[in-house]
Protein backbone atom coordinates (compact mmCIF):
# COMPACT_ATOMS: atom_id res chain seq x y z
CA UNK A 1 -0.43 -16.30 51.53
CA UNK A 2 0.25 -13.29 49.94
CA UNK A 3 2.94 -13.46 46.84
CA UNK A 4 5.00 -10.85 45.18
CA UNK A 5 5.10 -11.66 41.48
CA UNK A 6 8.19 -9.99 39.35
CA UNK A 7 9.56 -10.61 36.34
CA UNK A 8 12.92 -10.08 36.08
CA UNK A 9 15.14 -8.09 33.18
CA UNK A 10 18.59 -7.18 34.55
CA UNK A 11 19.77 -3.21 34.12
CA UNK A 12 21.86 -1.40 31.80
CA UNK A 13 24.63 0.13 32.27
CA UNK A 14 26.19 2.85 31.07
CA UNK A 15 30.01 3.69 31.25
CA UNK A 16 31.52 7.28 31.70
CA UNK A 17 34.78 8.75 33.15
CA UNK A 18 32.86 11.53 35.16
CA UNK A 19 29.69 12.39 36.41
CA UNK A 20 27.79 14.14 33.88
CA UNK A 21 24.08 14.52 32.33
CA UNK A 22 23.78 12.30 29.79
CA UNK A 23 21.29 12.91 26.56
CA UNK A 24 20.49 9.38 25.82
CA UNK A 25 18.34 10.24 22.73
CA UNK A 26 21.87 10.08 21.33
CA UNK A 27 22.14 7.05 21.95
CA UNK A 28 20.41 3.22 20.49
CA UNK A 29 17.88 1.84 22.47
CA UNK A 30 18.11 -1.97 23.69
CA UNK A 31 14.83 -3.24 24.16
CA UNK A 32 15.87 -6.36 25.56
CA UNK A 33 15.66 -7.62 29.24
CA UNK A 34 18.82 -9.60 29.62
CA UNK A 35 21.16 -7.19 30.40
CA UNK A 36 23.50 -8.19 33.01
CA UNK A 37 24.02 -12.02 34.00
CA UNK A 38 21.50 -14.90 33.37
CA UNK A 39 22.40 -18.12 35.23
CA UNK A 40 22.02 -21.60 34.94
CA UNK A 41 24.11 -24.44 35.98
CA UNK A 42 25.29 -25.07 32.46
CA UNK A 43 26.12 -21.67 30.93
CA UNK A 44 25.99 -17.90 31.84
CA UNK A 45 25.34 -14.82 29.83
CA UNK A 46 26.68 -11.54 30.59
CA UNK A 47 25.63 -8.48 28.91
CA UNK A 48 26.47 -5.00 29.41
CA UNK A 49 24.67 -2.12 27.04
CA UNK A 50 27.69 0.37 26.67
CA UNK A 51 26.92 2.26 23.58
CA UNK A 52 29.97 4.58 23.06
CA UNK A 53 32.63 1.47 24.14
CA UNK A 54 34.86 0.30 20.98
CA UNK A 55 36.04 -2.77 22.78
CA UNK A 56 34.74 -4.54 25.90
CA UNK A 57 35.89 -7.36 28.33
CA UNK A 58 34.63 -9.59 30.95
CA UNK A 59 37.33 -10.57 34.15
CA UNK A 60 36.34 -13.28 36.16
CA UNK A 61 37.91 -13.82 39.73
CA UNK A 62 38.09 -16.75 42.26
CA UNK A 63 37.27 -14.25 45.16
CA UNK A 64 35.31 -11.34 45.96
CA UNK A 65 38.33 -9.59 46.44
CA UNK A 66 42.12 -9.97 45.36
CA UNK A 67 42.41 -13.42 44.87
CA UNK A 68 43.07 -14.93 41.49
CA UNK A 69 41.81 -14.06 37.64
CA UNK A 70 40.75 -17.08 35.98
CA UNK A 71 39.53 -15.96 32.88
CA UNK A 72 39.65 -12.73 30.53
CA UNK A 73 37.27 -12.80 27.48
CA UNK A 74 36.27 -10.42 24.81
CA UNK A 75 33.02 -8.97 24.92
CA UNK A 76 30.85 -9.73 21.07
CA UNK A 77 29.23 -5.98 20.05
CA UNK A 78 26.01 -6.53 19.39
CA UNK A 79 23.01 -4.32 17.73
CA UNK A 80 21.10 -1.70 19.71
CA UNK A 81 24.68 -0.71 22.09
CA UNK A 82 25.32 -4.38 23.56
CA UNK A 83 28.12 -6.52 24.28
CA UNK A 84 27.38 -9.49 25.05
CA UNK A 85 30.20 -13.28 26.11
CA UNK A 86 28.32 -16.91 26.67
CA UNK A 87 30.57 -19.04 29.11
CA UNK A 88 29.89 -22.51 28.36
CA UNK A 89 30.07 -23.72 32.17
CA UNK A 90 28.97 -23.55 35.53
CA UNK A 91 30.06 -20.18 36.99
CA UNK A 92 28.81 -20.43 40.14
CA UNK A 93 31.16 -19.32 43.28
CA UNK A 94 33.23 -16.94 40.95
CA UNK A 95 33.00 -13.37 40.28
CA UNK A 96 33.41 -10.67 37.48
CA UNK A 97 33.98 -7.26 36.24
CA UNK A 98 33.11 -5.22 33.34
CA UNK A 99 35.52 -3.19 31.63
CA UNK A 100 35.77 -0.92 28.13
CA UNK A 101 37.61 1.00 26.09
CA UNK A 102 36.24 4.09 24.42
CA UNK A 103 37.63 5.96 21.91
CA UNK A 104 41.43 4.21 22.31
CA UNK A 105 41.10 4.33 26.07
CA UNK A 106 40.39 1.45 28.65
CA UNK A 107 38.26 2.82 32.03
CA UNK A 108 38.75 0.97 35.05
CA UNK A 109 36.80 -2.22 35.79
CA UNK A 110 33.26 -1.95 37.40
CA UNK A 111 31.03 -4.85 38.83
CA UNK A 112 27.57 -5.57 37.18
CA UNK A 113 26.32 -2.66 39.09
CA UNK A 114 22.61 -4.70 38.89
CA UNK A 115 24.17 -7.78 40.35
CA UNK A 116 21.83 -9.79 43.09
CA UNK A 117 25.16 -10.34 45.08
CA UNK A 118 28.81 -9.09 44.93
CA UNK A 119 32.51 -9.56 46.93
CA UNK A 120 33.73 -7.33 50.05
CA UNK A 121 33.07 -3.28 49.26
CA UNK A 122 30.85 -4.12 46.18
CA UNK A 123 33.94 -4.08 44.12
CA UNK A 124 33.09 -7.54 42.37
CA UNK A 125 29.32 -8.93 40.92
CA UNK A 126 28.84 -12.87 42.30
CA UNK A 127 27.50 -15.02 40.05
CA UNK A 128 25.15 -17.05 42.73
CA UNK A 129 22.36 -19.52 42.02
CA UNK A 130 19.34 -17.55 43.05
CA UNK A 131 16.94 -20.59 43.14
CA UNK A 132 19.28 -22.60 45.23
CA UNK A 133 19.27 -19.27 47.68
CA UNK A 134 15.32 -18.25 47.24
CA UNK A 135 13.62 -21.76 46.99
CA UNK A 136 10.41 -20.29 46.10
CA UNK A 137 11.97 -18.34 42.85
CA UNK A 138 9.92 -19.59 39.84
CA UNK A 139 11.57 -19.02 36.61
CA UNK A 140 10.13 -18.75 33.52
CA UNK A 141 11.10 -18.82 30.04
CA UNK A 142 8.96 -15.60 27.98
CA UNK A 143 8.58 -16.03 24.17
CA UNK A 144 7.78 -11.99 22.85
CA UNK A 145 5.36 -11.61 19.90
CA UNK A 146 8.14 -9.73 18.08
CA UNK A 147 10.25 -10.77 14.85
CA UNK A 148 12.76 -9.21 12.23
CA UNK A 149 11.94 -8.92 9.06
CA UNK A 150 14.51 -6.95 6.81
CA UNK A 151 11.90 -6.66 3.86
CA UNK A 152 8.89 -5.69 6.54
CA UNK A 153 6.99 -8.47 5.26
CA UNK A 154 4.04 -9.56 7.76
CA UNK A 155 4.94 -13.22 8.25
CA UNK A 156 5.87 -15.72 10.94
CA UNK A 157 5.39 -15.36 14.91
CA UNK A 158 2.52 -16.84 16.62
CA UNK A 159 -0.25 -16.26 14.59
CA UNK A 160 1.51 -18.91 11.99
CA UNK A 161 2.55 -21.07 14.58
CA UNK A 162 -1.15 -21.26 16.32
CA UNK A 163 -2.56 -21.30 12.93
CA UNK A 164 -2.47 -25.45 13.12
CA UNK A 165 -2.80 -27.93 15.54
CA UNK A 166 0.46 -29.24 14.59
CA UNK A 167 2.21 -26.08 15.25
CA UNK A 168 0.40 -25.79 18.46
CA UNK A 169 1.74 -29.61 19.63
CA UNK A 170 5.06 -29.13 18.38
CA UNK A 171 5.86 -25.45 20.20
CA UNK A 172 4.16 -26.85 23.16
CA UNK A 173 6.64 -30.29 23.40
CA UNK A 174 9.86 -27.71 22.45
CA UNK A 175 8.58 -25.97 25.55
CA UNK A 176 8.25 -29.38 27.72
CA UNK A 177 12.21 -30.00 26.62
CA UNK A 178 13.99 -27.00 27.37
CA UNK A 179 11.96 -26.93 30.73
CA UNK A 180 13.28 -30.31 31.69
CA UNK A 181 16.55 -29.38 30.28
CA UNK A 182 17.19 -26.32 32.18
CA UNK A 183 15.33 -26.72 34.99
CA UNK A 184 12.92 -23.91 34.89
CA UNK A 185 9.32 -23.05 36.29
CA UNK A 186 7.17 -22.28 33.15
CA UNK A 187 6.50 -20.64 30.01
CA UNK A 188 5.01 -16.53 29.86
CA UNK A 189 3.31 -16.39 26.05
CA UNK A 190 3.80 -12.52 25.32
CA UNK A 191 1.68 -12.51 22.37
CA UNK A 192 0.72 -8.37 21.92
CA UNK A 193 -1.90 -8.93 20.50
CA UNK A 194 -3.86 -11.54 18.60
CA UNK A 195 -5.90 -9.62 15.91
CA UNK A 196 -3.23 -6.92 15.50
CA UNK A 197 0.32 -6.55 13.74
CA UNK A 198 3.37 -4.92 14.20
CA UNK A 199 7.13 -5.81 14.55
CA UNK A 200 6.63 -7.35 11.99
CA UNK A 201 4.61 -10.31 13.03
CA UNK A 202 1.48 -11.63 11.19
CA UNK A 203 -1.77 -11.61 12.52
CA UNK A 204 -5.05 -12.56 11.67
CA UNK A 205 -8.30 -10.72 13.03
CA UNK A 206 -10.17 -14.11 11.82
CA UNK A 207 -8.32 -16.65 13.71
CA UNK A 208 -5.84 -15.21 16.28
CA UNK A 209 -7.96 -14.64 19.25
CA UNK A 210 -9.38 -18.34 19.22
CA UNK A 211 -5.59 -19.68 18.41
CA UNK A 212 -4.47 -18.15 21.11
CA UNK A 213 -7.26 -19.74 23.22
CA UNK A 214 -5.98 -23.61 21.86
CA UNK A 215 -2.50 -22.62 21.98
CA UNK A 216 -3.03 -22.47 26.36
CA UNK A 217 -4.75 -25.04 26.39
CA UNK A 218 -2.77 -27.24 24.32
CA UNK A 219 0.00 -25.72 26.57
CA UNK A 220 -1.59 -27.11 29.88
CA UNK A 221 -2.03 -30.62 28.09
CA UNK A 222 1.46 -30.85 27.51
CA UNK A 223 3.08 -29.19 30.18
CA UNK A 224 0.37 -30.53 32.83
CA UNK A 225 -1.11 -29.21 36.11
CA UNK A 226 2.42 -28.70 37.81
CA UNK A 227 4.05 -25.81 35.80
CA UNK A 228 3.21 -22.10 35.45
CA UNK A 229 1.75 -20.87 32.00
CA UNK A 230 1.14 -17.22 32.38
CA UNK A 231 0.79 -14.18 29.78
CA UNK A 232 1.29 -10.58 29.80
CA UNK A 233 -2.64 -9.28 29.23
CA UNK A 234 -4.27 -6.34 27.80
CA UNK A 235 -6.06 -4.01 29.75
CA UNK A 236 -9.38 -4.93 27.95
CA UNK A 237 -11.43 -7.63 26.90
CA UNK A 238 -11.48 -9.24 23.64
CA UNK A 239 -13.77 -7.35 21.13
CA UNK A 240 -15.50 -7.88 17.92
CA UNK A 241 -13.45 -5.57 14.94
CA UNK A 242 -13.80 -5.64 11.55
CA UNK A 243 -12.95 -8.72 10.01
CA UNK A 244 -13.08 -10.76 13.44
CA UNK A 245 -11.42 -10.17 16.88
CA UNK A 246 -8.55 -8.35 18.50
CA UNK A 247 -6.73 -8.92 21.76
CA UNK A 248 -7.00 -11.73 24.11
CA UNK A 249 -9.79 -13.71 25.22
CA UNK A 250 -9.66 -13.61 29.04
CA UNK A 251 -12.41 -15.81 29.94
CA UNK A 252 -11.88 -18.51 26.73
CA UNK A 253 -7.77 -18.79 28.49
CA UNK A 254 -8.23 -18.46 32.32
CA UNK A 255 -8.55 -22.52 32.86
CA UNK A 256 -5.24 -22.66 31.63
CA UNK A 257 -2.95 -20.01 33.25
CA UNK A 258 -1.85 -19.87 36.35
CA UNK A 259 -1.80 -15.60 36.19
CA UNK A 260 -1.55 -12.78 34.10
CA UNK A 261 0.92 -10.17 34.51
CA UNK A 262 -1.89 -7.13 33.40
CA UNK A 263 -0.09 -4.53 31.41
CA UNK A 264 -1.26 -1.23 33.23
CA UNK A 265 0.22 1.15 31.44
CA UNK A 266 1.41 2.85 28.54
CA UNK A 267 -2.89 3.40 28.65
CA UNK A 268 -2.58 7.13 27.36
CA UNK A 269 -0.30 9.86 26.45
CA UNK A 270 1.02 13.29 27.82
CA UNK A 271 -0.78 15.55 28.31
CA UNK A 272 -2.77 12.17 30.22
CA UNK A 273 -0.78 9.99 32.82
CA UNK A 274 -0.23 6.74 31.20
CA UNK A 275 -0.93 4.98 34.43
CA UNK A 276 -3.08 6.14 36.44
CA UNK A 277 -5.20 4.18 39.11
CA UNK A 278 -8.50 5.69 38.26
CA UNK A 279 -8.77 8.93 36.53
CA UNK A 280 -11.80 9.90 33.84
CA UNK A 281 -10.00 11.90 32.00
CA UNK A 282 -7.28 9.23 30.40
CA UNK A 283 -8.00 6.89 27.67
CA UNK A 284 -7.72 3.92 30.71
CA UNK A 285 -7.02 3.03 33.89
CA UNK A 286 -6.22 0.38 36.66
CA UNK A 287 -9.64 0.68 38.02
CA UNK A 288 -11.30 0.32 34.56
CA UNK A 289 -8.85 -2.29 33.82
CA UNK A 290 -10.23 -4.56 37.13
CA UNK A 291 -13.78 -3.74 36.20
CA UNK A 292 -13.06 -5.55 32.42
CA UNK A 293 -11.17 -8.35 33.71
CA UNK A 294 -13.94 -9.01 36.25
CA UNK A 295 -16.81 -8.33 33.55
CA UNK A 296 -15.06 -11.08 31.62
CA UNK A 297 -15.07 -13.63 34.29
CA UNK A 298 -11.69 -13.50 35.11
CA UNK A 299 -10.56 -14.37 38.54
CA UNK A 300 -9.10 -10.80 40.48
CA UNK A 301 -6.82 -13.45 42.12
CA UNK A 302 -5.21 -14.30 39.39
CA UNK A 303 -4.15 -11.08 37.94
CA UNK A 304 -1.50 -9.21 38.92
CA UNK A 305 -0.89 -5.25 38.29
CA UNK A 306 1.70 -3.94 36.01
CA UNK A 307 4.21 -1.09 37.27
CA UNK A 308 5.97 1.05 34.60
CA UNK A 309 9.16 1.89 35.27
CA UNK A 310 9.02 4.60 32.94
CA UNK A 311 6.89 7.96 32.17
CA UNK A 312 5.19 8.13 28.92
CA UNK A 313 5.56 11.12 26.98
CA UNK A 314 4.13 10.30 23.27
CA UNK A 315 3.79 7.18 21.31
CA UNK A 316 4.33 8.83 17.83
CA UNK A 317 7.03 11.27 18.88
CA UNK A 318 10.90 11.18 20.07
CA UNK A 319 11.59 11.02 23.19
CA UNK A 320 8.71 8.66 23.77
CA UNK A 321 9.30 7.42 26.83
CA UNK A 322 11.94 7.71 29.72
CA UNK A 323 13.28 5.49 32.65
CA UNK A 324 12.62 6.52 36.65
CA UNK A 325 16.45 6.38 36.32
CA UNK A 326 16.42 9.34 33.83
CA UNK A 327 13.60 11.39 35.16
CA UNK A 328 15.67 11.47 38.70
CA UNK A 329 18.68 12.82 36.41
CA UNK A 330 16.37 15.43 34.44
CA UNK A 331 17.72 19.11 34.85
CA UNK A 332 15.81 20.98 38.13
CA UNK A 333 16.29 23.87 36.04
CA UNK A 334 14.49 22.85 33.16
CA UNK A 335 11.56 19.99 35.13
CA UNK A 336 9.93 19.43 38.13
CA UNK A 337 9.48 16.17 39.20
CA UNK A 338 7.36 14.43 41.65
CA UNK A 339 4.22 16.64 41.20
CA UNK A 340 1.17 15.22 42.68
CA UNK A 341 -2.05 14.30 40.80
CA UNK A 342 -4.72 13.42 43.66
CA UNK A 343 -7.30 12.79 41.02
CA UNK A 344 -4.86 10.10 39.44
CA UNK A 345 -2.93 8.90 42.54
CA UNK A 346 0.50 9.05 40.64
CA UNK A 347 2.97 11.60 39.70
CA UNK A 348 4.16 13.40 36.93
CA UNK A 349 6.85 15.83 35.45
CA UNK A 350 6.09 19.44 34.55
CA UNK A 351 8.16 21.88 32.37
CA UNK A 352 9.37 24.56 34.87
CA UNK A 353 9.17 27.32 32.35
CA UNK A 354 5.41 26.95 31.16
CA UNK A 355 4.33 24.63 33.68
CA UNK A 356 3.35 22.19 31.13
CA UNK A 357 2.38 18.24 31.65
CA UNK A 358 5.77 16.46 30.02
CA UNK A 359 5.24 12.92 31.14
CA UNK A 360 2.77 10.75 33.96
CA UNK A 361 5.50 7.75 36.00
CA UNK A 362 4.99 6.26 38.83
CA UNK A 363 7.31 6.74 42.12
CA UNK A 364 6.74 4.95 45.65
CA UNK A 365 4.38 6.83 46.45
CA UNK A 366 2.18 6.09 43.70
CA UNK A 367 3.36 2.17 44.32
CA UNK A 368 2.49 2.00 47.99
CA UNK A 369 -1.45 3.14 47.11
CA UNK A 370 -1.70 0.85 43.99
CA UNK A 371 -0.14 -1.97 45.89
CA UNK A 372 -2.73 -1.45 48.86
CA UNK A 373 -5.65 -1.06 46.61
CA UNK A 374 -4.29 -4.07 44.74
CA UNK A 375 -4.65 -6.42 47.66
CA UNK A 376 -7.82 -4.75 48.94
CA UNK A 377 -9.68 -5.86 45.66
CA UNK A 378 -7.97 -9.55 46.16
CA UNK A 379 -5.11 -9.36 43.26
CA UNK A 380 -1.79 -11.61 43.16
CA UNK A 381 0.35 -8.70 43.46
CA UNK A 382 2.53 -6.38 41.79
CA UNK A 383 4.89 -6.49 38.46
CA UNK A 384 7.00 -4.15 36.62
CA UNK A 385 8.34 -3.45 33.22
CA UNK A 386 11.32 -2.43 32.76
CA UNK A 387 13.45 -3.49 35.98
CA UNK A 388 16.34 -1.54 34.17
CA UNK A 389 14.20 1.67 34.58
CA UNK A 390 14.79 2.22 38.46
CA UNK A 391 17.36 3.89 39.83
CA UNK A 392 20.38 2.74 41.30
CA UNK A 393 18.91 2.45 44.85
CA UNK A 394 16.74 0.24 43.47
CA UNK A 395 13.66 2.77 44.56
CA UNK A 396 10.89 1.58 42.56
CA UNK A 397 11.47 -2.23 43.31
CA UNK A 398 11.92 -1.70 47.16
CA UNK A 399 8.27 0.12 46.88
CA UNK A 400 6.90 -2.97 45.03
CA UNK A 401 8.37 -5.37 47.87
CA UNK A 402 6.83 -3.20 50.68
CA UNK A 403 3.59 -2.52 49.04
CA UNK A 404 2.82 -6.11 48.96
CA UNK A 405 4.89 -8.15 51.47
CA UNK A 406 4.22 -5.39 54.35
CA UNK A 407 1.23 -3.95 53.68
């Protein structure tokens, strides 16, 4: 049976008076994937990313529409253009708006426009239990390689926490608890990369890549055959470096996941598409990507192919990347969009006044033939990062859905 495999980071919103281009390099960047509402019986997070708000609010209502307000809370401003309110209860039934005030002036209230389910018209977001609705959800709690570190020191993060086996047991049983707490499906490690720092993690080019190996398995002792245990994976192999080994060993961890969500992208730069499904002239590719997972011994059928949501321009430069959403908003008199590469099977955006390569993306085009040549060499299916890149007709996701549930 044929699965489609996504994990899920809500979309951002932004909040204007009129239609207008926006330059979002103006704006922070939140690199989380929580916008919107996260559910669970007990609590509920809402989070809106409205950078140029002052204030912002949070109205719940008993109905879809009319009906009565039960609650009116403050929004907390967070860093990176967030607002974020925790209720402290089960939600479930109600509904909500989103409302701010910029610059001494309230807007009107708007739903959660990324919400799975809203009232009569779309006029209110539903808070609905999605696993009592889709039985065969699996959710899964991701732990990101990433810390702060206000003096940039290299410390902390998995590398220290793998280091021992102590570490190891105790993350591992802190993982056991909150699944049996909450209720959830399994644990994603996002550990990018043993052997190599940044964010301001450590690492350790002796040690990681075997760590990370224990740290599975000790995962699969604790958490046993029934949960998921899955990882975000590089596009290569584990190799020997200077000083040890960097990135992830795929054959030392495959008896203990269940998949890996393959990171297929981000694999070059402009003037090179950053995605493409086989193409000789970029840095990588999907196609070399399968060849290295299979060289390893990896199963094809547990791997599952990463769709950006974004076009890469540089990864030194600003801007370095931008959303589907903003390349559909990108001035016709200034870019073309939704060139062709036949050679790379995805498309790309082209400066209209020198005809220069900006940035390589994917659209549903490019989805529909990686999806089908996905399942063709016996992958799980399809994934994206981020969900809050597509547009508002939810273009890129629909593509995913149809490339691998009606192939």
């Amino acid at each position: 049976m044929k699965r489609f495999i996504m994990l899920i980071s809500f979309l951002a919103h932004l909040f204007h008076g009129k239609a207008q281009r926006t330059d979002y390099s103006k704006y922070p960047v939140y690199k989380g994937n929580d916008l919107g509402l996260t559910y669970t019986p007990k609590w509920s997070l809402f989070k809106i990313w409205a950078p140029t708000a002052t204030t912002a609010e949070i109205i719940n209502y008993s109905d879809g529409t009319g009906g009565k307000e039960i609650n009116r809370a403050q929004m907390k401003k967070e860093e990176n253009g967030a607002w974020s309110v925790l209720a402290k209860t089960d939600m479930k039934g109600t509904f909500y708006t989103f409302r701010v005030n910029i610059n001494g002036k309230w807007l009107e209230e708007v739903p959660d426009p990324y919400a799975k389910a809203t009232g009569v018209n779309g006029k209110r977001a539903a808070v609905v239990d999605l696993k009592k609705n889709h039985p065969g959800l699996k959710i899964l709690l991701a732990f990101t390689h990433t810390i702060v570190n206000k003096d940039n020191a290299q410390e902390g993060g998995f590398s220290d926490m793998s280091s021992t086996e102590e570490g190891r047991v105790a993350f591992a049983q802190d993982c056991l608890e909150f699944i049996q707490i909450w209720g959830i499906d399994g644990i994603d490690i996002g550990w990018e990369f043993p052997g190599i720092s940044w964010s301001g993690h450590k690492s350790n080019k002796a040690a990681d890549t075997q760590n990370h190996v224990l740290l599975m398995k000790q995962l699969r002792q604790t958490l046993g055959p029934d949960l998921l245990i899955t990882f975000p994976g590089y596009v290569m192999n584990a190799m020997e470096v200077s000083g040890g080994t960097r990135y992830i060993d795929l054959k030392g961890v495959e008896p203990y996941v269940d998949f890996v969500n393959v990171m297929t992208y981000d694999m070059d730069e402009a003037p090179h598409h950053h995605s493409a499904l086989e193409d000789s002239r970029a840095y990588w590719d999907c196609a070399r990507t399968l060849q290295a997972y299979r060289a390893a011994g990896f199963p094809t059928e547990k791997m599952v192919l990463g769709i950006p949501f974004y076009g890469r321009i540089s990864f030194s430069k600003s801007p370095s990347a931008i959303t589907y959403r903003q390349i559909k908003n990108l001035d016709p008199s200034l870019y073309s969009i939704d060139n062709w590469d036949p050679t790379a099977s995805v498309p790309y955006v082209s400066r209209i006044s020198t005809g220069a390569f900006y940035c390589g993306y994917d659209n549903a085009a490019s989805i529909a033939q990686k999806g089908s040549w996905a399942l063709s060499q016996g992958m799980k299916g399809l994934m994206c990062w981020m969900y809050n890149g597509d547009d508002d007709n939810g273009t890129l996701r629909k593509a995913m859905w149809n490339a691998v549930m009606k192939p």
